[in-house]
Protein backbone atom coordinates (compact mmCIF):
# COMPACT_ATOMS: atom_id res chain seq x y z
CA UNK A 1 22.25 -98.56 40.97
CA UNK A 2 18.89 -98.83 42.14
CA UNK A 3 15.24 -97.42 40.38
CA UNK A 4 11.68 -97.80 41.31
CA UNK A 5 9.81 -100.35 39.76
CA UNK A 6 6.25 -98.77 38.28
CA UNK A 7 2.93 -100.61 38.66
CA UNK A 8 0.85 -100.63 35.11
CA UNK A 9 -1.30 -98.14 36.66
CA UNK A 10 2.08 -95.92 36.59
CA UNK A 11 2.51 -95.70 40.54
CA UNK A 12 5.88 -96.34 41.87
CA UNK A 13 6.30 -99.45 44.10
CA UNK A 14 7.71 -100.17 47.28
CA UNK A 15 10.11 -102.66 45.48
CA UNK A 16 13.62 -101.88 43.28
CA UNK A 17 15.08 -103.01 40.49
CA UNK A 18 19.14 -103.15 40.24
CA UNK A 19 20.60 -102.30 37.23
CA UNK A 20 23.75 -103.91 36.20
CA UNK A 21 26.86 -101.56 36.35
CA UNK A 22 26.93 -100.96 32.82
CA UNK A 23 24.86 -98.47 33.46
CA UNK A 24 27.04 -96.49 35.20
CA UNK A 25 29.53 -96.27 32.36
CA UNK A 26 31.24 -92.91 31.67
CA UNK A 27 30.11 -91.14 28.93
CA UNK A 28 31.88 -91.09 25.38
CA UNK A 29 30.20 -88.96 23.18
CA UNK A 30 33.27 -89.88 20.75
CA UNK A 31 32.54 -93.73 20.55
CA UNK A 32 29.03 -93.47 20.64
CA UNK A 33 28.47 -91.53 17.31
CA UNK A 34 31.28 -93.61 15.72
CA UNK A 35 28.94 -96.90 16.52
CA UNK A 36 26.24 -95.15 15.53
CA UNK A 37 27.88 -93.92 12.12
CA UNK A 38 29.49 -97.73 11.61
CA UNK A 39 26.10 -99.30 11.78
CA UNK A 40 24.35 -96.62 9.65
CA UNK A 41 27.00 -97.05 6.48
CA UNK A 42 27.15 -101.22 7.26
CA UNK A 43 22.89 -101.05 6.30
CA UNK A 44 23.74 -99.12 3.28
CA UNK A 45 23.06 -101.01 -0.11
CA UNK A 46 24.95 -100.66 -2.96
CA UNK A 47 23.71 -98.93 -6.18
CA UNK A 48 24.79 -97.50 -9.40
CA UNK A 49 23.41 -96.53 -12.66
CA UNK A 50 22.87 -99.54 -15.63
CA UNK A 51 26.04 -100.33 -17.85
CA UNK A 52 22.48 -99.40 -20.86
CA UNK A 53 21.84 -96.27 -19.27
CA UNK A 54 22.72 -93.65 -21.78
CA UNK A 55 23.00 -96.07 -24.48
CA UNK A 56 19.68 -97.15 -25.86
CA UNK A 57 20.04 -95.19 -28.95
CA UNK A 58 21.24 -96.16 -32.81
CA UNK A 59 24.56 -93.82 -33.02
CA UNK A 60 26.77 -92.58 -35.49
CA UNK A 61 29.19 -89.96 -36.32
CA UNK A 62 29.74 -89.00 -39.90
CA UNK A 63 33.18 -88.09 -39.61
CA UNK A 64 35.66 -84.95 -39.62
CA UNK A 65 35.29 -81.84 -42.06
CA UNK A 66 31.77 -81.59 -41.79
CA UNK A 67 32.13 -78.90 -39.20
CA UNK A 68 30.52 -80.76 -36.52
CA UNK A 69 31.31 -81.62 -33.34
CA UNK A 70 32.75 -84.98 -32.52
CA UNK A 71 29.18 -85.82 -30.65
CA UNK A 72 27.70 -88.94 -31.52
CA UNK A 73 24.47 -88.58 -33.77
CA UNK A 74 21.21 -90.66 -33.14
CA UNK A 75 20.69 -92.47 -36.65
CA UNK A 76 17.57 -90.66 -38.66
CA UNK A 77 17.58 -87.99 -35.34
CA UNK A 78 18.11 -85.43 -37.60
CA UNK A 79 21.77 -84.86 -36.51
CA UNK A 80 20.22 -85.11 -32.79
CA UNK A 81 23.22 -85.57 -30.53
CA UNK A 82 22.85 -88.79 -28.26
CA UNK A 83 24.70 -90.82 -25.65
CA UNK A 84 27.62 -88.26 -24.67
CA UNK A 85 27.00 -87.01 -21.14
CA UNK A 86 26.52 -83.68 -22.16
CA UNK A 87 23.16 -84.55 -24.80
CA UNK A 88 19.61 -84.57 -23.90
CA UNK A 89 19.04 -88.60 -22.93
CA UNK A 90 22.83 -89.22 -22.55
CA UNK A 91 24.73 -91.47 -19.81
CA UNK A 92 25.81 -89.44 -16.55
CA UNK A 93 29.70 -88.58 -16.95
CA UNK A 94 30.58 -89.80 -13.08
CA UNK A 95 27.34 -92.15 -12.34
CA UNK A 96 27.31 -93.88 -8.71
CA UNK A 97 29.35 -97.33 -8.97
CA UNK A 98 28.04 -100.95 -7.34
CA UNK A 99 31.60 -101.71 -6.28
CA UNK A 100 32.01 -99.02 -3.73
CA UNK A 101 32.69 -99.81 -0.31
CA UNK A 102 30.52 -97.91 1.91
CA UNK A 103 31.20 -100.05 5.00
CA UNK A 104 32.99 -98.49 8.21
CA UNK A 105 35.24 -100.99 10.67
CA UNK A 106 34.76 -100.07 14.30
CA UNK A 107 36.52 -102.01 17.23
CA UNK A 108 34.82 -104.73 18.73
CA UNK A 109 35.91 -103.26 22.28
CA UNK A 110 34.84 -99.88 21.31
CA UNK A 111 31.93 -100.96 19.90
CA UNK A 112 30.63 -102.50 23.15
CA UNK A 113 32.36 -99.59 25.40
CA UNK A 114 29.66 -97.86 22.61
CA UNK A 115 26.55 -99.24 23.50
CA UNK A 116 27.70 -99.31 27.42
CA UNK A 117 28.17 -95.58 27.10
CA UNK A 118 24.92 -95.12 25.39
CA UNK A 119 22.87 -97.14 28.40
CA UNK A 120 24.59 -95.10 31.17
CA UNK A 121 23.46 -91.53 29.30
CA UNK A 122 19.44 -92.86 29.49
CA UNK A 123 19.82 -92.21 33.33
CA UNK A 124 21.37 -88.67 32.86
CA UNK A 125 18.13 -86.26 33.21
CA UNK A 126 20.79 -83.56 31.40
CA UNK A 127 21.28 -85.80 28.25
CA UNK A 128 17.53 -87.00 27.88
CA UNK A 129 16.66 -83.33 28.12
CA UNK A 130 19.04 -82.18 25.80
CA UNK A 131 17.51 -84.52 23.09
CA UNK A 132 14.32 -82.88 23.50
CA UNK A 133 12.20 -85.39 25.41
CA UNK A 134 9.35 -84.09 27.56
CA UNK A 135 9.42 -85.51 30.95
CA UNK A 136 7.94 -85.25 34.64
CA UNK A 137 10.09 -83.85 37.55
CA UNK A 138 12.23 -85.14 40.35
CA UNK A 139 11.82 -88.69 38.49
CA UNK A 140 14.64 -91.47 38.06
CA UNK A 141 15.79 -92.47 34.93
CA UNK A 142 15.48 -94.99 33.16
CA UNK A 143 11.87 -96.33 34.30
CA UNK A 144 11.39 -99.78 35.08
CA UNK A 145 7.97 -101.46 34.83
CA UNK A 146 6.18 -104.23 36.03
CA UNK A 147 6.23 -107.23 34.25
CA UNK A 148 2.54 -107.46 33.58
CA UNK A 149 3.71 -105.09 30.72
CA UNK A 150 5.17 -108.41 29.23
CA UNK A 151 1.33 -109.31 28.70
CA UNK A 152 -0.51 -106.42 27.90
CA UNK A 153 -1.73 -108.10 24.29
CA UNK A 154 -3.59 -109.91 26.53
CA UNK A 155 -7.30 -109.25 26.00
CA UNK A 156 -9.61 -106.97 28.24
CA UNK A 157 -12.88 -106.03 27.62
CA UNK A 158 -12.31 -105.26 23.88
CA UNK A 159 -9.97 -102.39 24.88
CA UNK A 160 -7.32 -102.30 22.14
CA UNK A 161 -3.97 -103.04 23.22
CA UNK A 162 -2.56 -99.54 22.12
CA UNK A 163 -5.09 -97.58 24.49
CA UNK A 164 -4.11 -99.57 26.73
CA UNK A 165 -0.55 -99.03 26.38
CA UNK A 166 -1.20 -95.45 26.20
CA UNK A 167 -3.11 -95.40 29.46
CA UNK A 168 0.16 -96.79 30.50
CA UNK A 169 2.49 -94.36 29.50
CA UNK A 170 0.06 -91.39 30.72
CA UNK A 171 0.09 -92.69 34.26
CA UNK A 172 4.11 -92.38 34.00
CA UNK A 173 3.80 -89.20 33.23
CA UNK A 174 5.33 -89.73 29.25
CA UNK A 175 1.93 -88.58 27.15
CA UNK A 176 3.53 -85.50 26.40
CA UNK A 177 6.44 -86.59 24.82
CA UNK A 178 4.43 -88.52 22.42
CA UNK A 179 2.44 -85.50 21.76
CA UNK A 180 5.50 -83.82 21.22
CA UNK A 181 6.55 -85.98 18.54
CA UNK A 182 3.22 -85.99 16.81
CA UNK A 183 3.13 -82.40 16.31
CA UNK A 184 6.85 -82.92 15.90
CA UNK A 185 6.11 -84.25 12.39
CA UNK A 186 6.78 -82.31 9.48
CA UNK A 187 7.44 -82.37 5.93
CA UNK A 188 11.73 -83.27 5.27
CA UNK A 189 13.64 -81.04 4.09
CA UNK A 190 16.10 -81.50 0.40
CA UNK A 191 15.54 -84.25 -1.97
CA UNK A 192 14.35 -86.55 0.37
CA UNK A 193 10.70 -85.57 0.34
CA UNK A 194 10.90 -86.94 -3.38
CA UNK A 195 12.35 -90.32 -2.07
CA UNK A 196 9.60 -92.02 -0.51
CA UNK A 197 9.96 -90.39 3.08
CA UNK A 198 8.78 -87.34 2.63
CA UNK A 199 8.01 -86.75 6.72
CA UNK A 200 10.21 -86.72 9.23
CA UNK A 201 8.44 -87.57 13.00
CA UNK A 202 10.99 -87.19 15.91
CA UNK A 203 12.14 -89.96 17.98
CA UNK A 204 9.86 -90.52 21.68
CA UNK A 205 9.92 -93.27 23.62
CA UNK A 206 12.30 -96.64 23.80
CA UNK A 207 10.48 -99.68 24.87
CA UNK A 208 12.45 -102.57 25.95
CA UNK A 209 10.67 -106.09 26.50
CA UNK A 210 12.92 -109.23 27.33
CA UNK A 211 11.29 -111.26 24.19
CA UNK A 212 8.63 -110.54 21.23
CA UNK A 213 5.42 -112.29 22.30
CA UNK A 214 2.66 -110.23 20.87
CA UNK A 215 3.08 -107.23 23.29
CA UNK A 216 5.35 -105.39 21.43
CA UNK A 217 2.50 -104.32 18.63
CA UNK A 218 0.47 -102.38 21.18
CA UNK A 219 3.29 -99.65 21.31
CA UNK A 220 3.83 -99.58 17.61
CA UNK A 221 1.37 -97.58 16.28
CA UNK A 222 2.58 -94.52 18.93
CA UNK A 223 4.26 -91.64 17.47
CA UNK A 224 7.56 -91.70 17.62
CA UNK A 225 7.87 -94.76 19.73
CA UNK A 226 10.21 -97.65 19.19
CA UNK A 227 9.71 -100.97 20.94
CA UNK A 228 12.89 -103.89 20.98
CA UNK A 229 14.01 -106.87 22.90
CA UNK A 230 17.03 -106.57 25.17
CA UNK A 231 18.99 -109.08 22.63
CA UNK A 232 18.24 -106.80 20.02
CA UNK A 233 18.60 -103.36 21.58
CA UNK A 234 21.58 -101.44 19.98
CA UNK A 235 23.62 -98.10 19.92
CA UNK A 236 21.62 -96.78 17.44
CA UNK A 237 18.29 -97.35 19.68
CA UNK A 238 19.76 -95.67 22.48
CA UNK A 239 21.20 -92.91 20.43
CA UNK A 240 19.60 -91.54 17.21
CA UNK A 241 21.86 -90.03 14.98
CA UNK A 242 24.43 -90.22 17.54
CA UNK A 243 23.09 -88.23 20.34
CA UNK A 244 22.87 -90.22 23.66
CA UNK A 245 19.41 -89.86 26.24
CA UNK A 246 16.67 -91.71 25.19
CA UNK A 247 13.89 -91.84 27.02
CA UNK A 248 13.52 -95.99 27.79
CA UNK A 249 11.30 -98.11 29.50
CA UNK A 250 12.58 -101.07 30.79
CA UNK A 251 10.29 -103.93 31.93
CA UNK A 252 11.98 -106.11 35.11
CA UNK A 253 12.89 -109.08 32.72
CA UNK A 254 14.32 -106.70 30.41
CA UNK A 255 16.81 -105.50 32.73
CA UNK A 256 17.48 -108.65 33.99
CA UNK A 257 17.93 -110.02 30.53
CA UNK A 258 19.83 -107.17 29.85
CA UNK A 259 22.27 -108.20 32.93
CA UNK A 260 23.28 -111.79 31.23
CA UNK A 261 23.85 -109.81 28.06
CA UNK A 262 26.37 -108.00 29.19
């Protein structure tokens, strides 16, 4: 399968890039969100409440025919009742446990059938569509760019790195999707918004460079936008929450890369 390759100015050159047949995978929705869920539960870390919580408190219990309930009583609380789940300041009855498991196995075949399956959907216009992403028309998927995008930390006349990698994306026709996911962004709904991440800023663009050297930070600081190596790029990258389609650009030592990976 053959796609343009895009000059940094976002014009499509006369030359191609091949990408390896992985990207012609069929589609399993199935395995996809199974990878997906797998690696989600495996970054989970295990918590519980403390073997004190509940019990920081001077008890007693003054015994039967007082006509009192069996509570325990915090010493000189006034007959206060402490400790039993059901008091003021009392230990939960079913409290979250450090031994649970929450890992999840997944084949090791189906796992990389996964991630194949998850490639071949970023060059299906229906699936990037379907996940929301804003894009330009009669245009192949995924884009390929020129290497040059390898070194765009490079310095030029003190223009920042991220205007410049903006500039970038706005000749390929991809501002909008960023735009989308900055007015995307919105307060979470449920207990979350009490946990430290109270907004919730929809996924945009996948940027895939063949190695970290400095380039990857002038993408960061995009809404929405994600930026890995080919070695690290995952499931989960290619499919948030388990829907397939993202909206990637490759640069041509990426995808080569990419080819010796798999």
């Amino acid at each position: 399968m053959k796609v343009p390759v895009y000059s940094m100015k976002g014009k499509a050159s006369k030359s191609s890039a091949t990408l390896p047949p992985a990207f012609e995978e069929p589609i399993r929705l199935d395995l996809i969100r199974r990878a997906v869920r797998a690696t989600r539960a495996n970054r989970r870390q295990a918590y519980g409440a403390s073997k004190e919580a509940g019990y920081r408190h001077s008890v007693s219990w003054p015994g039967k025919g007082r006509g009192m309930a069996r509570t325990p009583r915090k010493n000189g609380g006034g007959g206060r009742g402490a400790e039993a789940p059901n008091t003021v300041g009392g230990r939960r009855a079913h409290p979250p446990k450090v031994e649970k498991e929450w890992d999840l196995k997944i084949n090791s075949k189906e796992r990389k059938k996964a991630f194949r399956s998850a490639l071949a959907a970023t060059t299906q216009e229906s699936y990037v569509i379907a996940r929301g992403h804003v894009i330009p028309e009669k245009v192949t998927l995924p884009y390929v760019v020129d290497n040059k995008i390898e070194k765009i930390s490079d310095k030029h006349d003190g223009e920042s790195i991220t205007k410049r990698a903006l500039s970038l994306l706005d000749g390929l026709g991809l501002s909008e999707d960023i735009d989308r996911s900055t007015n995307g962004k919105g307060i979470r709904a449920g207990k979350g918004k009490r946990r430290g991440r109270k907004y919730r800023t929809p996924r945009s663009i996948l940027v895939v460079l063949s190695e970290n050297n400095g380039s990857e930070n002038a993408f960061r600081n995009l809404s929405g936008v994600d930026v890995t190596t080919s070695k690290d790029l995952n499931t989960e990258l290619l499919a948030p929450g388990g829907d397939p389609g993202r909206l990637v650009v490759f640069s041509e030592a990426a995808v080569s890369a990419l080819e010796k990976r798999l």
